[in-house]
C-alpha atoms as a PDB file:
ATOM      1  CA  UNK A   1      27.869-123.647 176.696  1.00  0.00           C
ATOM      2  CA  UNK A   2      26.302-121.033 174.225  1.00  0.00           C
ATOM      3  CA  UNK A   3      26.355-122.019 170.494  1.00  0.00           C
ATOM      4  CA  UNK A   4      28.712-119.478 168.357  1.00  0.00           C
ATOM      5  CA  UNK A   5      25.497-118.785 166.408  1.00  0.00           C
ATOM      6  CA  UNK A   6      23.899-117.651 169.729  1.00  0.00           C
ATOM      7  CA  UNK A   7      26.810-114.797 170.800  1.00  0.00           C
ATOM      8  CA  UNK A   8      26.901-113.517 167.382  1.00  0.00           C
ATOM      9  CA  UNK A   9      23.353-112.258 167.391  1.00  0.00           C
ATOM     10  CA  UNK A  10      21.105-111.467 165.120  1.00  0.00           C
ATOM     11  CA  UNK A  11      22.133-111.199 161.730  1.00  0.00           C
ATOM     12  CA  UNK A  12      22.224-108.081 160.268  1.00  0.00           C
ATOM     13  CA  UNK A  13      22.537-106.217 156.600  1.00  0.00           C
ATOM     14  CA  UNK A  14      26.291-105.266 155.695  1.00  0.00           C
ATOM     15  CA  UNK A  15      25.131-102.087 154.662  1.00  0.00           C
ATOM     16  CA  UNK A  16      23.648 -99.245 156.268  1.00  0.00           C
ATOM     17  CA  UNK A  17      19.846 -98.963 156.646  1.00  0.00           C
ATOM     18  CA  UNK A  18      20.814 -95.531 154.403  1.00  0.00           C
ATOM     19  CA  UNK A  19      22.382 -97.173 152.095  1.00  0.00           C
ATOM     20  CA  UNK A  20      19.948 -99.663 151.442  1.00  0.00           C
ATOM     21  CA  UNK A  21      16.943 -97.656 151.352  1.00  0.00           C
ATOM     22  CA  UNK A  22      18.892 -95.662 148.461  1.00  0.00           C
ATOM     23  CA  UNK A  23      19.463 -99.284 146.534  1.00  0.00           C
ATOM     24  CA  UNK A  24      15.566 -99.522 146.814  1.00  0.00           C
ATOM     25  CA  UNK A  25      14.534 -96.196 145.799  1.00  0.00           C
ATOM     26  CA  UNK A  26      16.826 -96.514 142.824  1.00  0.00           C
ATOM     27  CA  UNK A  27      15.691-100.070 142.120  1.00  0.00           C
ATOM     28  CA  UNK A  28      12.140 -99.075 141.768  1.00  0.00           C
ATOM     29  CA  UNK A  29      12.569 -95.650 139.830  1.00  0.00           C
ATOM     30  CA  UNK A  30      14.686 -98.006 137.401  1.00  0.00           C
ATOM     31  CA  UNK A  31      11.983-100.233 137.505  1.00  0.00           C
ATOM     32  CA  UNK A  32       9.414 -97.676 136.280  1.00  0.00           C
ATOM     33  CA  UNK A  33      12.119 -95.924 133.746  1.00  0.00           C
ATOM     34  CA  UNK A  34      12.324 -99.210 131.889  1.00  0.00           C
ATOM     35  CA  UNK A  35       8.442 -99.590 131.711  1.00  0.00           C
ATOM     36  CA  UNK A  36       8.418 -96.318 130.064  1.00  0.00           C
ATOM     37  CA  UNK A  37      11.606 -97.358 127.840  1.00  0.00           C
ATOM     38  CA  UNK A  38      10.143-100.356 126.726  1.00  0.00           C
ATOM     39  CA  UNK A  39       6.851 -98.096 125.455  1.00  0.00           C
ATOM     40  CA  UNK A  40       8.871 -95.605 123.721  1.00  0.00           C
ATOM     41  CA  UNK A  41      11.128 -97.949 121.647  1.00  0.00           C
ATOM     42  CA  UNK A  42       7.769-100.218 120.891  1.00  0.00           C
ATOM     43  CA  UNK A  43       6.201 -97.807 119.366  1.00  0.00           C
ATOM     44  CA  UNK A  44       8.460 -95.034 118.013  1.00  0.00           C
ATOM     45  CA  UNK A  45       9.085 -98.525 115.658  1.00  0.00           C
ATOM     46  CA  UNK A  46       5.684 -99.384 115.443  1.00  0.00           C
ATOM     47  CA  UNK A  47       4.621 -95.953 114.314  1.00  0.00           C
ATOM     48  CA  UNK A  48       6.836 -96.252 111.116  1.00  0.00           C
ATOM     49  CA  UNK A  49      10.711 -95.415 112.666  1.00  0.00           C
ATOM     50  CA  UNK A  50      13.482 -97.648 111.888  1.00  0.00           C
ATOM     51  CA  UNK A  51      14.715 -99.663 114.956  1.00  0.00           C
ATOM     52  CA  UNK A  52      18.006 -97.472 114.887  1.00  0.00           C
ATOM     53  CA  UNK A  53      16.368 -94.371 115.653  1.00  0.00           C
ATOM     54  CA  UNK A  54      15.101 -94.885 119.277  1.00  0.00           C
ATOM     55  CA  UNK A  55      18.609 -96.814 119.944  1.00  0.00           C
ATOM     56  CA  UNK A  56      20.971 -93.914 119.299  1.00  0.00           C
ATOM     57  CA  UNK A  57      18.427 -91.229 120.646  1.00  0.00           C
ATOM     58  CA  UNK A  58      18.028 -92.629 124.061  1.00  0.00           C
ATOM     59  CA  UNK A  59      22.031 -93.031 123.839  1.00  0.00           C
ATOM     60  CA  UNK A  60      22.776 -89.631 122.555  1.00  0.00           C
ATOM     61  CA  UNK A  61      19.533 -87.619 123.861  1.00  0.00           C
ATOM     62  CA  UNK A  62      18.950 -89.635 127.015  1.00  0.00           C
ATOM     63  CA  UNK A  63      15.835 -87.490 127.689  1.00  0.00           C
ATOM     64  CA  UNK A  64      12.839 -89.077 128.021  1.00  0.00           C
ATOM     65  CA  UNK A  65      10.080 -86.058 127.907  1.00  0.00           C
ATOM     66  CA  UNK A  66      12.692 -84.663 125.027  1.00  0.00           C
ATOM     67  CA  UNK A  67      12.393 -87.984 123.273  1.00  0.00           C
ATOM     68  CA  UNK A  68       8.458 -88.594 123.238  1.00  0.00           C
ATOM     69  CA  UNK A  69       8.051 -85.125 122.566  1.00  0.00           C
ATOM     70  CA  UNK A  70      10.271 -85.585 119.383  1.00  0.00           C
ATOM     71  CA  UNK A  71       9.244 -89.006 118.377  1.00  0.00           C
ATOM     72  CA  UNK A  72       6.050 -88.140 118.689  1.00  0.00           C
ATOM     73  CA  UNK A  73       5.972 -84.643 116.439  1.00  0.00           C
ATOM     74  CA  UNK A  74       7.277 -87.191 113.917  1.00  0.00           C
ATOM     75  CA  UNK A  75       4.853 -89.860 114.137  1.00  0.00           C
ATOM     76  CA  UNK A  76       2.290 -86.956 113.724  1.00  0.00           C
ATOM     77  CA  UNK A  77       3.672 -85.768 110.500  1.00  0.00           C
ATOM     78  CA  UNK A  78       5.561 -82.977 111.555  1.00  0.00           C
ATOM     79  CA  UNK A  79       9.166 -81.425 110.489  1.00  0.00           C
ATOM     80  CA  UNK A  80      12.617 -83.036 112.090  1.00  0.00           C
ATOM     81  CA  UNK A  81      13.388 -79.295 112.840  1.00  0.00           C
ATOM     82  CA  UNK A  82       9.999 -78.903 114.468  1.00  0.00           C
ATOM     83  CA  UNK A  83      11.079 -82.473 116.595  1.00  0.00           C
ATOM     84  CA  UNK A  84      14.325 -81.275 117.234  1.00  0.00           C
ATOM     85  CA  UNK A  85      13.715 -78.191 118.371  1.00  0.00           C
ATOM     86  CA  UNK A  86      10.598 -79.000 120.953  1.00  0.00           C
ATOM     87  CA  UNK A  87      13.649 -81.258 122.371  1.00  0.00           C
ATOM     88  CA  UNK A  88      15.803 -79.089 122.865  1.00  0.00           C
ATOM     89  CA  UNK A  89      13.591 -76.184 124.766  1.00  0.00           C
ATOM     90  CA  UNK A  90      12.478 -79.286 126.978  1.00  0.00           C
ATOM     91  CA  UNK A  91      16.018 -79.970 127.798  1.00  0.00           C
ATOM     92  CA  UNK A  92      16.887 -76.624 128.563  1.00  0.00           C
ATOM     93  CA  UNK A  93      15.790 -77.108 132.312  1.00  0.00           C
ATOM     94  CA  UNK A  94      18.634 -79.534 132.913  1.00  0.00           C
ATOM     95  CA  UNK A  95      20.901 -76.070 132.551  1.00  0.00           C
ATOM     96  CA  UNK A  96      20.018 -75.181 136.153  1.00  0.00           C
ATOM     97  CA  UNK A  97      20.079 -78.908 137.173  1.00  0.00           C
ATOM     98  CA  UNK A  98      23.618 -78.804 136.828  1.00  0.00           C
ATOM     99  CA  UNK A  99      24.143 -75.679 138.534  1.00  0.00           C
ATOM    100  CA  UNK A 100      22.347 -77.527 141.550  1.00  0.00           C
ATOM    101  CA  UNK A 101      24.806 -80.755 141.240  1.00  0.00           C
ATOM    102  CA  UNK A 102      27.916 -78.601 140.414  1.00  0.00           C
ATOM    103  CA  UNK A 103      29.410 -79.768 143.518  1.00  0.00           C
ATOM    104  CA  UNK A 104      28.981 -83.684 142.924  1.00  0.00           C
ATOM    105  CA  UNK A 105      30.885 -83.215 139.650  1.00  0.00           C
ATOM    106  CA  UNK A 106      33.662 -80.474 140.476  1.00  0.00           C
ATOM    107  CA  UNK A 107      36.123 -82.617 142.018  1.00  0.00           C
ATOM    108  CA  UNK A 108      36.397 -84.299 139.157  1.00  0.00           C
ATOM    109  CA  UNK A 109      38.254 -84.802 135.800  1.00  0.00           C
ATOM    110  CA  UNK A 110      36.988 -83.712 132.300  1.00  0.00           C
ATOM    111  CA  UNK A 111      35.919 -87.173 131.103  1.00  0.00           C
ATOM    112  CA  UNK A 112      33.634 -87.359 134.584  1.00  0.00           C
ATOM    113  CA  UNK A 113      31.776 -84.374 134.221  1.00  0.00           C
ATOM    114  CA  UNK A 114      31.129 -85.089 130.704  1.00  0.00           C
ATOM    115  CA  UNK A 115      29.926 -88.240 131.820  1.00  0.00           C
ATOM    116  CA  UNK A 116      28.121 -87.144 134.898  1.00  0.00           C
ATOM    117  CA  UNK A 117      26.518 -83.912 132.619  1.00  0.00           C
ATOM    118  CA  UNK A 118      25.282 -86.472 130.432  1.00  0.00           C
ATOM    119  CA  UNK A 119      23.425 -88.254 133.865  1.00  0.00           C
ATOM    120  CA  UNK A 120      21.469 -84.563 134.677  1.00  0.00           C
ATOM    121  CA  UNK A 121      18.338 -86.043 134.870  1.00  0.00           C
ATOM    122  CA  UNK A 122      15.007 -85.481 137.151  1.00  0.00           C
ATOM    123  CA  UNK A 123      15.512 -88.291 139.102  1.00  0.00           C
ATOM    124  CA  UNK A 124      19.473 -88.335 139.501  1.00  0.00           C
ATOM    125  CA  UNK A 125      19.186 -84.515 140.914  1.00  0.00           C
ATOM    126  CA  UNK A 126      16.266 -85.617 143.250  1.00  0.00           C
ATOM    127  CA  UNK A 127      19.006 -88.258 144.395  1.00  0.00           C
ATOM    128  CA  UNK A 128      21.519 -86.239 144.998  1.00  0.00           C
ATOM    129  CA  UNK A 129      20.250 -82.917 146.701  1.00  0.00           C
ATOM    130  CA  UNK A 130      17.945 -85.970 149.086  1.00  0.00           C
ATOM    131  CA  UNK A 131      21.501 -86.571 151.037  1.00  0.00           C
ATOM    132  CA  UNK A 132      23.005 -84.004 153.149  1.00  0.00           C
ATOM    133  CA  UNK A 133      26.674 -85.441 153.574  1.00  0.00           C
ATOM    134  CA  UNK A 134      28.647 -84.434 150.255  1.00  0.00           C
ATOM    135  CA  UNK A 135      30.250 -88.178 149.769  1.00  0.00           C
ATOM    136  CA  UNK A 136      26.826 -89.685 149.928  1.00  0.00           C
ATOM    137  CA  UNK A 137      25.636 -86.714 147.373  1.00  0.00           C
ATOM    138  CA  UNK A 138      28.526 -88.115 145.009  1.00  0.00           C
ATOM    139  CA  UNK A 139      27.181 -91.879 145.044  1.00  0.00           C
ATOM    140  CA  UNK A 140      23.492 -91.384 145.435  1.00  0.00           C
ATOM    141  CA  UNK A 141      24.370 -89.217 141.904  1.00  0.00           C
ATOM    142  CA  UNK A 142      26.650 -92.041 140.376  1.00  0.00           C
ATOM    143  CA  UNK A 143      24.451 -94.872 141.360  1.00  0.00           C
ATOM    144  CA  UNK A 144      21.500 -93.426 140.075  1.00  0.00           C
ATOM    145  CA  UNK A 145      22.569 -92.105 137.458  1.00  0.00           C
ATOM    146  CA  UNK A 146      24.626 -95.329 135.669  1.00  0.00           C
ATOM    147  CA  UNK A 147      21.848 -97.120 136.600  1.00  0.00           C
ATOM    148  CA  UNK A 148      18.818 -95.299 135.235  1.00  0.00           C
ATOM    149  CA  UNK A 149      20.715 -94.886 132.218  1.00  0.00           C
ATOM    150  CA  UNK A 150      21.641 -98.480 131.459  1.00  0.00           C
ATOM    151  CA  UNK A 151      18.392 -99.751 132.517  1.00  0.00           C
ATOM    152  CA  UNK A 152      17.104 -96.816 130.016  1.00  0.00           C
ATOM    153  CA  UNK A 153      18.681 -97.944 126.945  1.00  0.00           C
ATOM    154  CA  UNK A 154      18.827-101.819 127.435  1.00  0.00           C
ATOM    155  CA  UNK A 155      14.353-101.568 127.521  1.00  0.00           C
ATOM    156  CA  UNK A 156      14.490 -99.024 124.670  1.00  0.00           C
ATOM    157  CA  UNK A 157      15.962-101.284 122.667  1.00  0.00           C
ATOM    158  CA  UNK A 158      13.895-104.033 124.087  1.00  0.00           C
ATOM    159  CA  UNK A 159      10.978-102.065 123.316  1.00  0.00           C
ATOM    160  CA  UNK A 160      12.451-100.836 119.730  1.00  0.00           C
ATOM    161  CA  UNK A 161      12.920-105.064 118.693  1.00  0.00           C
ATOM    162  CA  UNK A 162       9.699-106.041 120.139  1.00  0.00           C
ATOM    163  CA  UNK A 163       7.581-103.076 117.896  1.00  0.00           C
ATOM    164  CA  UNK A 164       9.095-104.545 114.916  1.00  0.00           C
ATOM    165  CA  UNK A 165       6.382-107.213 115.080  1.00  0.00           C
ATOM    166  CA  UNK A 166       3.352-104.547 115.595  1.00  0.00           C
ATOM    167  CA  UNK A 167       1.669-103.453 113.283  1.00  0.00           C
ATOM    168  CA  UNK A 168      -1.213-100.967 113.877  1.00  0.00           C
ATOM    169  CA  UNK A 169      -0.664 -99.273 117.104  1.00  0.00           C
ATOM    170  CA  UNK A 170      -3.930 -97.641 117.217  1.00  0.00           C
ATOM    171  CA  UNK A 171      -5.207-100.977 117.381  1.00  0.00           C
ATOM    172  CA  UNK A 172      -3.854-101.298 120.980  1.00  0.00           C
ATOM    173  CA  UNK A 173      -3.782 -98.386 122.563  1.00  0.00           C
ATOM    174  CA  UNK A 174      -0.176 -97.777 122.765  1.00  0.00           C
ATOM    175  CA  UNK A 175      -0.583 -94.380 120.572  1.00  0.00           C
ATOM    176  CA  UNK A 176      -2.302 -92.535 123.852  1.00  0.00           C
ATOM    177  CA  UNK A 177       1.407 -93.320 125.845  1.00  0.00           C
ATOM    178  CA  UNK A 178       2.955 -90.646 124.129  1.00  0.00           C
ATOM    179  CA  UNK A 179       0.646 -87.844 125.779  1.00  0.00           C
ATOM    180  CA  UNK A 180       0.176 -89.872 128.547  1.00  0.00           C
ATOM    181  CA  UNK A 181       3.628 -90.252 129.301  1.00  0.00           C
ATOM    182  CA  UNK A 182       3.930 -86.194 128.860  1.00  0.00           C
ATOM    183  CA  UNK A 183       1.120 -85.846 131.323  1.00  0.00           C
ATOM    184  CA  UNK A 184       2.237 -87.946 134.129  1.00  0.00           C
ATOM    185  CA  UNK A 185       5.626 -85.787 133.895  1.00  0.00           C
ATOM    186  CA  UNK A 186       4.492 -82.482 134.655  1.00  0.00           C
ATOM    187  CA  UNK A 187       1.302 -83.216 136.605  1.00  0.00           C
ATOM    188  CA  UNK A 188       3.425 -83.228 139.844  1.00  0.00           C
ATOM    189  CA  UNK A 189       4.376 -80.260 139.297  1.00  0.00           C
ATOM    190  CA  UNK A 190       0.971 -79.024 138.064  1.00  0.00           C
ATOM    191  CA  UNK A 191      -0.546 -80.732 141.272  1.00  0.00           C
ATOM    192  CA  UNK A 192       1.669 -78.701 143.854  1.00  0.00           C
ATOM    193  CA  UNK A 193       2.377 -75.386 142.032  1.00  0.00           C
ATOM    194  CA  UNK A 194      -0.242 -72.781 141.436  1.00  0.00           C
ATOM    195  CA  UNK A 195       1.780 -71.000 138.858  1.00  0.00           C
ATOM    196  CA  UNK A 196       2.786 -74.197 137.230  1.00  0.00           C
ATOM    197  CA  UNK A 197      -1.018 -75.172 136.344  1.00  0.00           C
ATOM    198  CA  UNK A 198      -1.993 -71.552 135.421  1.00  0.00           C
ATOM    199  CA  UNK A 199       1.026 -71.727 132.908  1.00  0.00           C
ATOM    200  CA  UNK A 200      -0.189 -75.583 131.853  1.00  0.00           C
ATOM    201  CA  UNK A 201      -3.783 -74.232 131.095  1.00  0.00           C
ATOM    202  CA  UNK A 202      -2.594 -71.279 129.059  1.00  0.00           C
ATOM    203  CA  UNK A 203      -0.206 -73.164 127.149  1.00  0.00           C
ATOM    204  CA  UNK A 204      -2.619 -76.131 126.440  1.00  0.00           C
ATOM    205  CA  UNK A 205      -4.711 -73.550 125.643  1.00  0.00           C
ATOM    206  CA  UNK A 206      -2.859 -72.166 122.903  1.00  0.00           C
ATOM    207  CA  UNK A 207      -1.889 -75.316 121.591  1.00  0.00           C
ATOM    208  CA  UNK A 208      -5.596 -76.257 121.264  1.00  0.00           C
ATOM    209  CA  UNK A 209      -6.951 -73.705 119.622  1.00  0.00           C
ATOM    210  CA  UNK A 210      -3.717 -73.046 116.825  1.00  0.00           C
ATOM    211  CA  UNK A 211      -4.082 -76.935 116.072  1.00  0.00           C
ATOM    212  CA  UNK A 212      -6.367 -76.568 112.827  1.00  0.00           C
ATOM    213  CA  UNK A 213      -4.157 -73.872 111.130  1.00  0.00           C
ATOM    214  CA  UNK A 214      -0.270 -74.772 112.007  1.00  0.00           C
ATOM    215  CA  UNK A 215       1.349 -78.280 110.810  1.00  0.00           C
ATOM    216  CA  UNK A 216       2.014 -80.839 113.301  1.00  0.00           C
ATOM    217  CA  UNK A 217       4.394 -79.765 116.057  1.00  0.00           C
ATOM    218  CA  UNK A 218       4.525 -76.359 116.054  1.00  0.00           C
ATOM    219  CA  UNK A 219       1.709 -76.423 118.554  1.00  0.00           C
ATOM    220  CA  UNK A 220       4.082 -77.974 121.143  1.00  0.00           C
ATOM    221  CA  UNK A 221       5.953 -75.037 120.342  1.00  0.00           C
ATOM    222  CA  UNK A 222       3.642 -72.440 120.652  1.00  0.00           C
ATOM    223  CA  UNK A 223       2.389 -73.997 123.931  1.00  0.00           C
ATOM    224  CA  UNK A 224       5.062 -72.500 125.439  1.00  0.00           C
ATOM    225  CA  UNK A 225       3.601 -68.873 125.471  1.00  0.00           C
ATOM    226  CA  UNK A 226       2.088 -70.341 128.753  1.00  0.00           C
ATOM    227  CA  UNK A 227       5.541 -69.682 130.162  1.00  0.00           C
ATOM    228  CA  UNK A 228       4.316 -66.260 129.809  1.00  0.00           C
ATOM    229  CA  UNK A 229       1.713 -66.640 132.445  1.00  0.00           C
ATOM    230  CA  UNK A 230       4.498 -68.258 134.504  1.00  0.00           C
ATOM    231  CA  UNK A 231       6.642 -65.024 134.630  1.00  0.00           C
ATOM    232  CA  UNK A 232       3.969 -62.649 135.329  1.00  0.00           C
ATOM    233  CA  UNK A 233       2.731 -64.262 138.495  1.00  0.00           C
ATOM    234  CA  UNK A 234       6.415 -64.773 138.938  1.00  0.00           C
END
């Protein structure tokens, strides 16, 4: 006589081999967002901010390049307009990442689209278009995006209580995450796209050399003249 155990087989994973690859991938971008969280809430406090600040940013903003870029333009003396407005032209890009997820948040009511528009982020788009079937679009989107945001939030405020205690960053290091942060963002894209590194150059270029006359920030914003370069080749 066979044992029960024996005629049930092997045992096996009550969710699809899909869906648990997506729990993974998810699992470690979250793990990597929080890394970076925990970073920009240390020392956006550290640097002189009150704890606050980073808090209701990442809540209301919810953009990391947007938020480093700001934080940063602070920390270096510049203008909140100057801060506020290098945010805002780096969030402009998530204006045609909704256009390419307009489908995942259609179906649904008002409060859900605000709520999913709020999600538009790198990584949650890269979720969504990665599945073919529209349902699995939907909850790679939701999954992702809930938890990259919560994850987010909870180690920017980690980070945020923990800088409280630090005193000099320069004495650690941590004041080279802010343009190393900004780096490892576009150098993807900078790696793979021709017209993406010519535009890099000319607008590190420009920022470079207006440094010694313009206060702190607008060189972010006059960086972006290498968008200029971008359109011609375009």
């Amino acid at each position: 006589m066979r044992s029960p155990l024996r005629t049930r087989g092997p045992l096996r994973s009550p969710l699809p081999a899909a869906d648990r690859a997506l729990l993974r991938d998810v699992s470690l971008v979250c793990l990597a967002s929080g890394v970076v969280g925990v970073s920009f809430g240390a020392i956006a406090v550290a640097g002189g901010l009150p704890v606050w600040v980073p808090v209701v940013m990442s809540l209301v903003v919810y953009a990391g390049s947007a938020q480093f870029s700001a934080v940063g333009i602070l920390l270096a003396g510049g203008g909140p307009v100057a801060a506020a407005a290098t945010g805002l032209l780096l969030n402009t890009r998530t204006a045609a990442f909704s256009l390419a997820v307009a489908d995942v948040l259609g179906e649904r009511g008002r409060l859900a689209r605000f709520v999913g528009a709020h999600l538009v982020t790198d990584e949650t788009v890269a979720f969504a278009l990665a599945q073919r079937d529209p349902a699995r679009r939907r909850a790679a989107f939701w999954i992702s995006g809930l938890g990259l945001y919560a994850v987010w939030n909870l180690c920017v405020l980690g980070g945020a209580l923990a800088g409280s205690t630090i005193g000099d960053t320069d004495a650690f290091g941590l004041d080279a995450a802010f343009p190393a942060v900004l780096v490892a963002l576009v150098l993807p894209a900078v790696r793979e796209d021709a017209r993406a590194r010519r535009a890099a150059l000319t607008g590190g270029a420009v920022a470079l050399a207006v440094t010694p006359f313009v206060p702190a920030g607008v060189p972010v914003l006059l960086s972006l003249a290498g968008l200029l370069a971008l359109g011609r080749t375009a």
